[in-house]
N, C-alpha and C. Protein backbone atom coordinates (compact mmCIF):
# COMPACT_ATOMS: atom_id res chain seq x y z
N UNK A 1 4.52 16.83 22.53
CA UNK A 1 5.23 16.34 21.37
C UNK A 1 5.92 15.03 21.75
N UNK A 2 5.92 14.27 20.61
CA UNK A 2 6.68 12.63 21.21
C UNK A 2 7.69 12.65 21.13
N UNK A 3 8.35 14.21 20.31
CA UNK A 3 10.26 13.59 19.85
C UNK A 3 10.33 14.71 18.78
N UNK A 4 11.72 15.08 18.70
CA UNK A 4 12.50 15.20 17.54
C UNK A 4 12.13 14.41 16.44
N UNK A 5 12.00 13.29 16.09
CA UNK A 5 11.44 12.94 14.62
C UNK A 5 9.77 13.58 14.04
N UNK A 6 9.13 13.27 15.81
CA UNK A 6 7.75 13.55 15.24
C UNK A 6 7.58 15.27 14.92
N UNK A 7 8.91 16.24 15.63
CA UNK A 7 8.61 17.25 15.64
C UNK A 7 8.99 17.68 14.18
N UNK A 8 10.04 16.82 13.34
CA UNK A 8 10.86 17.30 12.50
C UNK A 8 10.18 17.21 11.49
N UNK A 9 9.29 16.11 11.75
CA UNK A 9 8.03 15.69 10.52
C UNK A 9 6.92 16.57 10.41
N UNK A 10 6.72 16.94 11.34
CA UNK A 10 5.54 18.41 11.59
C UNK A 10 6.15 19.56 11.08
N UNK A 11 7.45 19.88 10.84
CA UNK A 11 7.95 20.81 10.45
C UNK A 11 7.70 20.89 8.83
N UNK A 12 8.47 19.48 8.71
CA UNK A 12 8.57 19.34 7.10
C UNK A 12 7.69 18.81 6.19
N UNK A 13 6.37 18.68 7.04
CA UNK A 13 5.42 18.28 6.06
C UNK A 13 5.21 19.36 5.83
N UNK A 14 4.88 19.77 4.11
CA UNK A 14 4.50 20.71 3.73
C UNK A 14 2.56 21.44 3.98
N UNK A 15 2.59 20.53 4.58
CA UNK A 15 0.63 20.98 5.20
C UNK A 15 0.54 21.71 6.19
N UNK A 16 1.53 21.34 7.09
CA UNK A 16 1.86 22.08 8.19
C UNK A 16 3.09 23.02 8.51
N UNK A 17 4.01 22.31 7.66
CA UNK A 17 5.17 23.52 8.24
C UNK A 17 5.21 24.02 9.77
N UNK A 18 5.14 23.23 10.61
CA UNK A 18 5.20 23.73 11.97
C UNK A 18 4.11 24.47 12.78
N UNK A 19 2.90 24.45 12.11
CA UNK A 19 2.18 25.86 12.34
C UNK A 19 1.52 24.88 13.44
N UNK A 20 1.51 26.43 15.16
CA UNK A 20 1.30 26.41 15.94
C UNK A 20 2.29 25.99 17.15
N UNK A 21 3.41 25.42 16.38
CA UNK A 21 4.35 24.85 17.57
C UNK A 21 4.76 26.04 18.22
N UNK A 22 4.84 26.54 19.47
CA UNK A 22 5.73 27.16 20.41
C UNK A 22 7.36 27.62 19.88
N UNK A 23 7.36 28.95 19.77
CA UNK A 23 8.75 29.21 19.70
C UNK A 23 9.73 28.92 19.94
N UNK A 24 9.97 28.04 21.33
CA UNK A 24 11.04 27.54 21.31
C UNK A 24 11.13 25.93 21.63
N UNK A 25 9.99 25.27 20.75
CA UNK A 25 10.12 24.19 20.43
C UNK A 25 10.63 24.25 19.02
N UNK A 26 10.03 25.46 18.11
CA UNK A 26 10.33 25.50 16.83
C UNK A 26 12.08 25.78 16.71
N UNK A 27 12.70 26.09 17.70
CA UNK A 27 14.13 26.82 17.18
C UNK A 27 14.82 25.64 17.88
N UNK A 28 14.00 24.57 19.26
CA UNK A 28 14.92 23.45 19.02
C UNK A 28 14.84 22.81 18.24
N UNK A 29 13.55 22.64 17.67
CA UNK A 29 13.49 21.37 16.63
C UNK A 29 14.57 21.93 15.27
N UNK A 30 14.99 23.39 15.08
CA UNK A 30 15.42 23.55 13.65
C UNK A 30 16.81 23.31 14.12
N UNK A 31 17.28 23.52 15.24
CA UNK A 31 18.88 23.02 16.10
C UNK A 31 18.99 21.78 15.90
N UNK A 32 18.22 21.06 15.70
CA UNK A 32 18.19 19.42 15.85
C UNK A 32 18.08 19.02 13.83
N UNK A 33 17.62 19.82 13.70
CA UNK A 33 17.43 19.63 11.83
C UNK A 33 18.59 20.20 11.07
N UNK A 34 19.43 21.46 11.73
CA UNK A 34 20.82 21.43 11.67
C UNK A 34 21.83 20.41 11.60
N UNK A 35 21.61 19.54 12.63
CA UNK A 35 22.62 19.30 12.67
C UNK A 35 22.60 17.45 12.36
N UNK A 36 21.34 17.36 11.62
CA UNK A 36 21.07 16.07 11.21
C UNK A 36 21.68 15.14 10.32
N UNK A 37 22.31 13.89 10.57
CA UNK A 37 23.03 13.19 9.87
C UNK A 37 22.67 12.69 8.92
N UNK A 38 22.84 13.19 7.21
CA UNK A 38 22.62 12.62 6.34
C UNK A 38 23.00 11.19 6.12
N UNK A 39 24.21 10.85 6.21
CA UNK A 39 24.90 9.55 6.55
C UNK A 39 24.88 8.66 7.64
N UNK A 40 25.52 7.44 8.07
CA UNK A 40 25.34 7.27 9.01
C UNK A 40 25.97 7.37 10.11
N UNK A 41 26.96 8.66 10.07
CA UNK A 41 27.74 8.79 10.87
C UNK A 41 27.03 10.45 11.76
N UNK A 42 26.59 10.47 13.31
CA UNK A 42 26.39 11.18 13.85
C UNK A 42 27.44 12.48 13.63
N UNK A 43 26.99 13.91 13.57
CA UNK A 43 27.81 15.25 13.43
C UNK A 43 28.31 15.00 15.62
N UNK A 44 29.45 14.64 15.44
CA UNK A 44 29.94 15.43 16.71
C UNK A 44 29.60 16.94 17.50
N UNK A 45 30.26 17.18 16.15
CA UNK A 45 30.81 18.62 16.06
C UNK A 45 30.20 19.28 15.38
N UNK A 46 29.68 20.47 16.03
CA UNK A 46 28.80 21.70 15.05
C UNK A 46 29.38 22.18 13.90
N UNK A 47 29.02 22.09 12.57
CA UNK A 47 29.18 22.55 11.50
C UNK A 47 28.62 23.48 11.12
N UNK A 48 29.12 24.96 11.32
CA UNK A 48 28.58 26.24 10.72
C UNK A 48 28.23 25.92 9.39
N UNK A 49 28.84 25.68 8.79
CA UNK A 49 28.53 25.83 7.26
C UNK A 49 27.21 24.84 6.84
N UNK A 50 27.00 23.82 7.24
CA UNK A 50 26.15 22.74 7.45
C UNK A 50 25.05 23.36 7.62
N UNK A 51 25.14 23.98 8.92
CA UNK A 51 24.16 24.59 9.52
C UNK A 51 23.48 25.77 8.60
N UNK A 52 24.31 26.45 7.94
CA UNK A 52 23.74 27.76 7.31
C UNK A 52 23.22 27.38 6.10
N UNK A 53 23.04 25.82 5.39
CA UNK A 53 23.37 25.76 4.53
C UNK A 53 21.69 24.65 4.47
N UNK A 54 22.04 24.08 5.68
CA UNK A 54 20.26 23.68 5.72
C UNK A 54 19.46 25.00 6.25
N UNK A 55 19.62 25.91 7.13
CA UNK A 55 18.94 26.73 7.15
C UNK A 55 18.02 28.04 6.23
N UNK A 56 19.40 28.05 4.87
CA UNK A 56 18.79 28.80 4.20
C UNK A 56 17.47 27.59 3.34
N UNK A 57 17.82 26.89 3.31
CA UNK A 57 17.29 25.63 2.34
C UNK A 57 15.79 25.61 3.18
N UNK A 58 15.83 25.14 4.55
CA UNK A 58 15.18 25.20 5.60
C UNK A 58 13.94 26.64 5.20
N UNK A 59 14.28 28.38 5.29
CA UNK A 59 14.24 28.91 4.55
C UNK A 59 12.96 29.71 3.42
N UNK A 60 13.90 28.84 2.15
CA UNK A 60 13.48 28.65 0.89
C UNK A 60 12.15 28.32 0.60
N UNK A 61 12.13 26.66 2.03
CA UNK A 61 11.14 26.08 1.65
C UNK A 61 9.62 26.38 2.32
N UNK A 62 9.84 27.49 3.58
CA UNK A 62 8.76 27.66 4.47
C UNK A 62 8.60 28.75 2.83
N UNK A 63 8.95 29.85 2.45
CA UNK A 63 8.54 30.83 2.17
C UNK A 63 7.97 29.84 0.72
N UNK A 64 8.14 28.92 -0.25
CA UNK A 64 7.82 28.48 -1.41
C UNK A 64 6.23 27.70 -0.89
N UNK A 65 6.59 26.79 0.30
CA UNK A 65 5.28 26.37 0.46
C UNK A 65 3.84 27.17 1.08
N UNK A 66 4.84 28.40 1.99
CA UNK A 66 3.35 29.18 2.26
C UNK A 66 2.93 29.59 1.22
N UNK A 67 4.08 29.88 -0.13
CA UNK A 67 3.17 30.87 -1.36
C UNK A 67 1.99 29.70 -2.15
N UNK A 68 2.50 28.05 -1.98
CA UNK A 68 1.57 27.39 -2.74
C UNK A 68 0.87 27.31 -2.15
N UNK A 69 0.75 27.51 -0.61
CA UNK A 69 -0.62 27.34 0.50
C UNK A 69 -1.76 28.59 0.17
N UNK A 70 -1.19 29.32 0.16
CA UNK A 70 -1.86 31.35 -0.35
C UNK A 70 -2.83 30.77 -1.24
N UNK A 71 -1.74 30.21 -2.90
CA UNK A 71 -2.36 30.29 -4.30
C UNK A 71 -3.24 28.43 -4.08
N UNK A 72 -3.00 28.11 -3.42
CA UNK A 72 -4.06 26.69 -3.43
C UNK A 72 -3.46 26.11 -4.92
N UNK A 73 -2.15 26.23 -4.59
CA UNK A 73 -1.81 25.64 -6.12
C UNK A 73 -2.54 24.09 -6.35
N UNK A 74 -1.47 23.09 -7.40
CA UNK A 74 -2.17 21.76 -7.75
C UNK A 74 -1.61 21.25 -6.73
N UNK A 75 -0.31 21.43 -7.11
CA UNK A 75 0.51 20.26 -5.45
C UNK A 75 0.22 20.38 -4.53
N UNK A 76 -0.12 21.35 -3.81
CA UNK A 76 -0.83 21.63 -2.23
C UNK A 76 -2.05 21.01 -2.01
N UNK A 77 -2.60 21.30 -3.12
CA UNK A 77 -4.04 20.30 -3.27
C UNK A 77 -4.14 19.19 -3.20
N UNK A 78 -2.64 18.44 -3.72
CA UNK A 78 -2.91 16.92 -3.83
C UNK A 78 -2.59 16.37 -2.73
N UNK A 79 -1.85 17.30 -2.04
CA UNK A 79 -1.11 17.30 -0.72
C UNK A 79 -2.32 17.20 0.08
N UNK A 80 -3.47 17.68 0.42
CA UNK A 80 -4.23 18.34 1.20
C UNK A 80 -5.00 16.84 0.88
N UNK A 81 -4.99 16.59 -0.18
CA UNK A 81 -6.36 15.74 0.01
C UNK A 81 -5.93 14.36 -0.60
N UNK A 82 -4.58 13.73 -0.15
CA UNK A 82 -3.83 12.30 -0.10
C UNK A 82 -3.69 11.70 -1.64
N UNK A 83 -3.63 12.11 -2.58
CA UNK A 83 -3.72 11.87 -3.79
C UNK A 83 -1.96 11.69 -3.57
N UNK A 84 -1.06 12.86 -3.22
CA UNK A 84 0.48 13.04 -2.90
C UNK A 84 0.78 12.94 -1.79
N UNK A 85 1.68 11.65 -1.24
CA UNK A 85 2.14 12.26 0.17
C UNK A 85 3.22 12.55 0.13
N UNK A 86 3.57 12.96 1.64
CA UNK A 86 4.13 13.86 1.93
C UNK A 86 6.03 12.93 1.09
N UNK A 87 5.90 11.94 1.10
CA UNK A 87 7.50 11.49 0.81
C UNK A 87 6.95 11.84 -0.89
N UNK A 88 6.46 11.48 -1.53
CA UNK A 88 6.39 11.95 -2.49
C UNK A 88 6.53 13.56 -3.11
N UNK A 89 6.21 13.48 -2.33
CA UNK A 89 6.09 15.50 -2.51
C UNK A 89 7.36 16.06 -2.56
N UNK A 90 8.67 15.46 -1.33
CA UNK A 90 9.86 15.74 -1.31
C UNK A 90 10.42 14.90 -2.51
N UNK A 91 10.21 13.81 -2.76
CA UNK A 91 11.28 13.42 -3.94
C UNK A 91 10.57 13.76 -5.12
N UNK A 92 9.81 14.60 -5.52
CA UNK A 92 9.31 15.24 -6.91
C UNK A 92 9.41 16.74 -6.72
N UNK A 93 9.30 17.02 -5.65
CA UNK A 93 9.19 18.59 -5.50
C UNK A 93 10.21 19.07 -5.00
N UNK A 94 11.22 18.79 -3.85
CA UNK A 94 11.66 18.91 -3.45
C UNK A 94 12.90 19.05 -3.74
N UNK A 95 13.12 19.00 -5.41
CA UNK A 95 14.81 19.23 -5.67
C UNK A 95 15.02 20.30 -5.53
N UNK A 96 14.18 21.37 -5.56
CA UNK A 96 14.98 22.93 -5.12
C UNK A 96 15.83 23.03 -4.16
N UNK A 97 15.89 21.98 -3.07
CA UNK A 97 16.49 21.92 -1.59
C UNK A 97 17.44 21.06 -1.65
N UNK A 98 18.09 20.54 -2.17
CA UNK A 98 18.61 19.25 -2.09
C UNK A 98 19.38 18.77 -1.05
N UNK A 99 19.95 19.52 0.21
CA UNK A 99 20.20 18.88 1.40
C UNK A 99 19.09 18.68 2.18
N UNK A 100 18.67 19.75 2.03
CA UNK A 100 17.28 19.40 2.68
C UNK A 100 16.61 18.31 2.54
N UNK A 101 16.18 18.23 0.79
CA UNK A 101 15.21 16.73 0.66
C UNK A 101 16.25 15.74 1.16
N UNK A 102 17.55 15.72 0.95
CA UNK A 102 18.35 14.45 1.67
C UNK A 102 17.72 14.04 3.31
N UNK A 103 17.66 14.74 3.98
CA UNK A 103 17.46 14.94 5.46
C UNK A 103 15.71 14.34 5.64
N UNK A 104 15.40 14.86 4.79
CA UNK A 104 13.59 14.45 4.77
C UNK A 104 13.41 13.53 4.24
N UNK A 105 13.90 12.85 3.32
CA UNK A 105 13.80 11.33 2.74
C UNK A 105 14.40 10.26 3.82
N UNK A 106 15.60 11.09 4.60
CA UNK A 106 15.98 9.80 5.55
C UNK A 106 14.35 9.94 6.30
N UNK A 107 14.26 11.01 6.62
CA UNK A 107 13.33 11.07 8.01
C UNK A 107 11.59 10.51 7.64
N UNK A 108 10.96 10.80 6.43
CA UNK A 108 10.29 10.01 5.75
C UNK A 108 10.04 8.55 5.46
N UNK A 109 11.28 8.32 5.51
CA UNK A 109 11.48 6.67 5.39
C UNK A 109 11.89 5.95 6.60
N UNK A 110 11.85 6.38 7.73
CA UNK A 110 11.66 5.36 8.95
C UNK A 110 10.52 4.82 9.06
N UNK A 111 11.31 4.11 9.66
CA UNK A 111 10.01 2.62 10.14
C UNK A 111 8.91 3.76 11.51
N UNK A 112 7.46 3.73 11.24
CA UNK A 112 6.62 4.04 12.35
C UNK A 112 6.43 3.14 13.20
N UNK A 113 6.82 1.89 13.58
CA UNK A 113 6.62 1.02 14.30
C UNK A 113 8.21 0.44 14.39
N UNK A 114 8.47 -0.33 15.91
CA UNK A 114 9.47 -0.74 16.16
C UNK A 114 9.07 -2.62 16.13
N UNK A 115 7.88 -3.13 15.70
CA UNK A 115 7.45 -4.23 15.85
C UNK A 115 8.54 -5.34 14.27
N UNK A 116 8.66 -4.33 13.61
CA UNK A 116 9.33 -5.23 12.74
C UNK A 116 10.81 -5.53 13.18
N UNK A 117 11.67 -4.50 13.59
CA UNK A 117 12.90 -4.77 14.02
C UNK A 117 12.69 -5.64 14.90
N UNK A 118 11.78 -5.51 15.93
CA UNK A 118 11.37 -6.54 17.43
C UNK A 118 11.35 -7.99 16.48
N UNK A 119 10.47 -8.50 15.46
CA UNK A 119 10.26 -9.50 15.14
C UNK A 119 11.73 -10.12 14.30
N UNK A 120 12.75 -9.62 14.37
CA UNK A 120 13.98 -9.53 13.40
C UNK A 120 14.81 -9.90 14.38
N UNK A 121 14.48 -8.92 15.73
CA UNK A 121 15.57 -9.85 16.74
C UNK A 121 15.33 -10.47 17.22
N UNK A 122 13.79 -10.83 17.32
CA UNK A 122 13.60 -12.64 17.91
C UNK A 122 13.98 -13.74 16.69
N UNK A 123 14.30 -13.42 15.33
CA UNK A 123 14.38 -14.41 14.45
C UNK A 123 15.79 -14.61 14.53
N UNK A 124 16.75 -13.46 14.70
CA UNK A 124 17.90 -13.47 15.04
C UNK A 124 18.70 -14.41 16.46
N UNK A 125 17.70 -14.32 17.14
CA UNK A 125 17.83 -14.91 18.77
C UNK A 125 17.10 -16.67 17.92
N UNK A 126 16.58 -16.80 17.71
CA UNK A 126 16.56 -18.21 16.84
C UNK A 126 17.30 -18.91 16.23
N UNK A 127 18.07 -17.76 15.65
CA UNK A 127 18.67 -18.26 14.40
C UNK A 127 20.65 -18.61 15.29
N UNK A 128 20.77 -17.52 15.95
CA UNK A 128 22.06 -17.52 16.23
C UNK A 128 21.79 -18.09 17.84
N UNK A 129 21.41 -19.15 17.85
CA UNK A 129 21.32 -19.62 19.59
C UNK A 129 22.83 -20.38 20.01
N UNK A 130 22.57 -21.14 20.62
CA UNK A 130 23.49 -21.48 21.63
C UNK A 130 24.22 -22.78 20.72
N UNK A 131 23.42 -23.40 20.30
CA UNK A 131 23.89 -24.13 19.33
C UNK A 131 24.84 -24.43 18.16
N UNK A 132 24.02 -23.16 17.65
CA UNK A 132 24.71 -21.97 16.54
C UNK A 132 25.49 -20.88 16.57
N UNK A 133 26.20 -20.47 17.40
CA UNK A 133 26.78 -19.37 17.84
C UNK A 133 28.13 -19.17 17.07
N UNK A 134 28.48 -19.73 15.94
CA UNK A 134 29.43 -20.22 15.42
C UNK A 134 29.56 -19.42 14.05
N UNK A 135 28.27 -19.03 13.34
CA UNK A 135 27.80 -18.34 12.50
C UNK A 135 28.06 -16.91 12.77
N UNK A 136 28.94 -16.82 11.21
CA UNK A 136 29.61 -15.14 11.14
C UNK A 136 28.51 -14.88 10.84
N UNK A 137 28.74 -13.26 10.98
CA UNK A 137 27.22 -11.97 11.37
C UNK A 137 26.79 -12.20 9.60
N UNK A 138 27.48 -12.13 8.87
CA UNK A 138 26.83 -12.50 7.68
C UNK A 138 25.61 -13.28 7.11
N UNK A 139 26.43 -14.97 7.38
CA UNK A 139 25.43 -15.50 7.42
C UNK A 139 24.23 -15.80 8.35
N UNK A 140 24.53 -14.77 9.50
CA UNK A 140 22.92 -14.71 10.40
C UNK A 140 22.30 -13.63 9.47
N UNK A 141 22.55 -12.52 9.05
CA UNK A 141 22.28 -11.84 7.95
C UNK A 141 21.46 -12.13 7.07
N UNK A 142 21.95 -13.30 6.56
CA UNK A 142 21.25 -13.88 5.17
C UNK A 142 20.29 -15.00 5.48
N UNK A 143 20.18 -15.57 7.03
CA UNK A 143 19.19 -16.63 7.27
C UNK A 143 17.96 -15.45 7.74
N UNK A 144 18.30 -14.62 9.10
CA UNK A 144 17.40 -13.92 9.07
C UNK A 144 16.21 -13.36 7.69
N UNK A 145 17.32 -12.35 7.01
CA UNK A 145 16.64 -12.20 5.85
C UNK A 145 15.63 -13.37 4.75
N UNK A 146 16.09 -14.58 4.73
CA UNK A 146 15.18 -15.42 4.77
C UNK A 146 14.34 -15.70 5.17
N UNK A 147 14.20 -16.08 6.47
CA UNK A 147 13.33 -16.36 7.38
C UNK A 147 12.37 -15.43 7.48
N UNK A 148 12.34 -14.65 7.53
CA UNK A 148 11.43 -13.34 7.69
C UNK A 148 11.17 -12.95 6.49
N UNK A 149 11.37 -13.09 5.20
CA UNK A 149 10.81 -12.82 3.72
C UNK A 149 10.01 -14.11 3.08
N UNK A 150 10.28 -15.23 3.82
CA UNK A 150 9.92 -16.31 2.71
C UNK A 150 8.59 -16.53 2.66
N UNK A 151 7.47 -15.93 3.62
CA UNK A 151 6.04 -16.26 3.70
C UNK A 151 5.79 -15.32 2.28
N UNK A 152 6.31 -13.91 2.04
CA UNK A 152 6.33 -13.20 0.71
C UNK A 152 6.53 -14.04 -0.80
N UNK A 153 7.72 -14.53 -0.06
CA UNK A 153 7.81 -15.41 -1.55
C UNK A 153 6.94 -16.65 -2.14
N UNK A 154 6.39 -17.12 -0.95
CA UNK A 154 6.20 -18.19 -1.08
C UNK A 154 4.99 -17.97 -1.55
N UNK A 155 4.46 -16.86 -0.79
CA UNK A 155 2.67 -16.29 -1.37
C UNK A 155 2.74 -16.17 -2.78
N UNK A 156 3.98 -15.21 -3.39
CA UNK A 156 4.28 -14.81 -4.55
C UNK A 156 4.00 -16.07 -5.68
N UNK A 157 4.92 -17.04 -5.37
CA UNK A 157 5.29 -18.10 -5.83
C UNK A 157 3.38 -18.49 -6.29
N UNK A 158 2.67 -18.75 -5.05
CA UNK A 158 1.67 -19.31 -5.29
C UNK A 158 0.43 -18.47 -6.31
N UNK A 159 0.74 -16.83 -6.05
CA UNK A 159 0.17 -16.43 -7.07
C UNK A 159 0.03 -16.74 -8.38
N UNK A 160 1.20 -16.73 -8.76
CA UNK A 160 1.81 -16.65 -10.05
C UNK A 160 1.45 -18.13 -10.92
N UNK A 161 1.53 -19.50 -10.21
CA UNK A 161 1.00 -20.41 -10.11
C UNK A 161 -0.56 -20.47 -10.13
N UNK A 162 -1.22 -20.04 -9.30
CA UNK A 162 -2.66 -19.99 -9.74
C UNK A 162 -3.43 -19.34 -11.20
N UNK A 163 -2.36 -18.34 -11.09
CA UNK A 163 -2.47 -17.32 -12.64
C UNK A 163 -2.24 -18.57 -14.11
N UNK A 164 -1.05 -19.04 -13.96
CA UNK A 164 -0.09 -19.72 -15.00
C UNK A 164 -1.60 -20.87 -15.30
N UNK A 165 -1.97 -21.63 -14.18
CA UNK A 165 -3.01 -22.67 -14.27
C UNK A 165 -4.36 -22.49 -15.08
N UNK A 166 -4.30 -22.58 -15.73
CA UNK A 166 -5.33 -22.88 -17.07
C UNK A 166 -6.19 -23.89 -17.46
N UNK A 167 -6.02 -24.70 -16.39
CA UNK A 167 -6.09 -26.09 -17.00
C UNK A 167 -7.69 -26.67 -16.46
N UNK A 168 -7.57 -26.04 -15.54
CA UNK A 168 -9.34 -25.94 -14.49
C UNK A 168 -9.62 -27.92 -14.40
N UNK A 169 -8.09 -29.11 -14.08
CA UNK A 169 -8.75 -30.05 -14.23
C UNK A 169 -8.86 -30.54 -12.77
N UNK A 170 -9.46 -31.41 -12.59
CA UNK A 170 -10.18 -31.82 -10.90
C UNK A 170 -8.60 -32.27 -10.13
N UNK A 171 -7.44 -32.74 -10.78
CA UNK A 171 -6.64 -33.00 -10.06
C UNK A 171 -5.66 -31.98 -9.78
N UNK A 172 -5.71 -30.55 -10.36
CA UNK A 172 -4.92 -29.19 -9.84
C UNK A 172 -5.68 -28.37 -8.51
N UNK A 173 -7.39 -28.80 -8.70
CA UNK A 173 -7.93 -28.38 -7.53
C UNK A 173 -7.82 -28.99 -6.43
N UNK A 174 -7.52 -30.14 -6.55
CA UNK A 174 -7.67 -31.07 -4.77
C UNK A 174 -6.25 -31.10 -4.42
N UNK A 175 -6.34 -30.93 -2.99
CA UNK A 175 -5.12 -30.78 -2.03
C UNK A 175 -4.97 -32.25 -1.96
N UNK A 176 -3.37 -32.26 -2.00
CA UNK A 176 -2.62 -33.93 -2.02
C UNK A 176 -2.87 -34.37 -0.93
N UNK A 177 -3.33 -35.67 -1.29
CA UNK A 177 -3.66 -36.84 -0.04
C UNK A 177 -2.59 -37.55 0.72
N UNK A 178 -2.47 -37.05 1.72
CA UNK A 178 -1.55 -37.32 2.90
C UNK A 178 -1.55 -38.78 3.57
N UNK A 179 -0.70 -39.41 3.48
CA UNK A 179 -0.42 -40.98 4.45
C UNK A 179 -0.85 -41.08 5.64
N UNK A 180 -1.58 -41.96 5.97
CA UNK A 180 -1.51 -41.87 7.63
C UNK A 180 -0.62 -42.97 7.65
N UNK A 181 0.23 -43.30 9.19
CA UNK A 181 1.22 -44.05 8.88
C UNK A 181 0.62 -44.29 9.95
């Protein structure tokens, strides 16, 4: 297993529900799904009530999804064969649980790759150099976020522009003629 996320995701996808993990990978991984921070503040401190409270939820949801696994309901189906995934499944299906789906939507919605944050702190290491070091975290904030969105916009921009163009005349097709100096 690679981790606690990948284990927590094997748990809570409803295709699998855990099936085959080792017993006492399954009772750490549900120790670790206990005590999972909805917010962004880490649980210190063990919360019984927390705990009993995703567990029954925890629960609810093995015994609801083995019964749609049994009956081959529609959702299991769509589940089974990518029509629904799995984050979808929790934010349409999943209100019966509602701490639960909280916990699975964070965990659903991480990034699978660390290459975008990587490319965020080299734009950051650009942006806030030695030069610049002067710049509150804000506005590195808001250049980053630039910098790293504007090839989107700019594509956008040009879509929308090719669409709008109607005009099909020889001087919207040719690229502007550049100076040599």
């Amino acid at each position: 297993m690679y981790g606690n996320a990948h284990g927590l995701s094997y748990m809570l996808d409803p295709r699998f529900i855990g099936e085959g993990l080792p017993r006492g990978n399954r009772l750490q991984l549900e120790d670790v799904l206990f005590k999972f921070p909805v917010n962004d503040e880490p649980r210190d401190s063990f919360d019984e009530t927390w705990a009993q409270t995703i567990g029954i939820q925890w629960t609810e949801f093995v015994i609801a999804t083995e019964q749609e696994k049994v009956e081959d309901s529609t959702r299991f189906k769509m589940l089974a064969n990518g029509t629904k995934t799995v984050l979808q499944y929790w934010l349409v299906d999943g209100k019966d649980w509602p701490d639960l789906r909280q916990i699975v939507i964070k965990l659903f919605s991480m990034a699978t790759s660390t290459a975008a944050s990587e490319r965020n702190f080299s734009t950051i290491g650009f942006i806030h150099s030695k030069l610049r070091n002067c710049l509150n975290p804000r506005s590195v904030d808001k250049l980053t976020f630039i910098k790293s969105n504007l090839p989107a916009f700019y594509d956008y921009v040009h879509d929308e522009s090719d669409v709008d163009d109607d005009s099909g005349s020889e001087s919207s097709q040719q690229a502007p003629a550049h100076r040599a100096e």
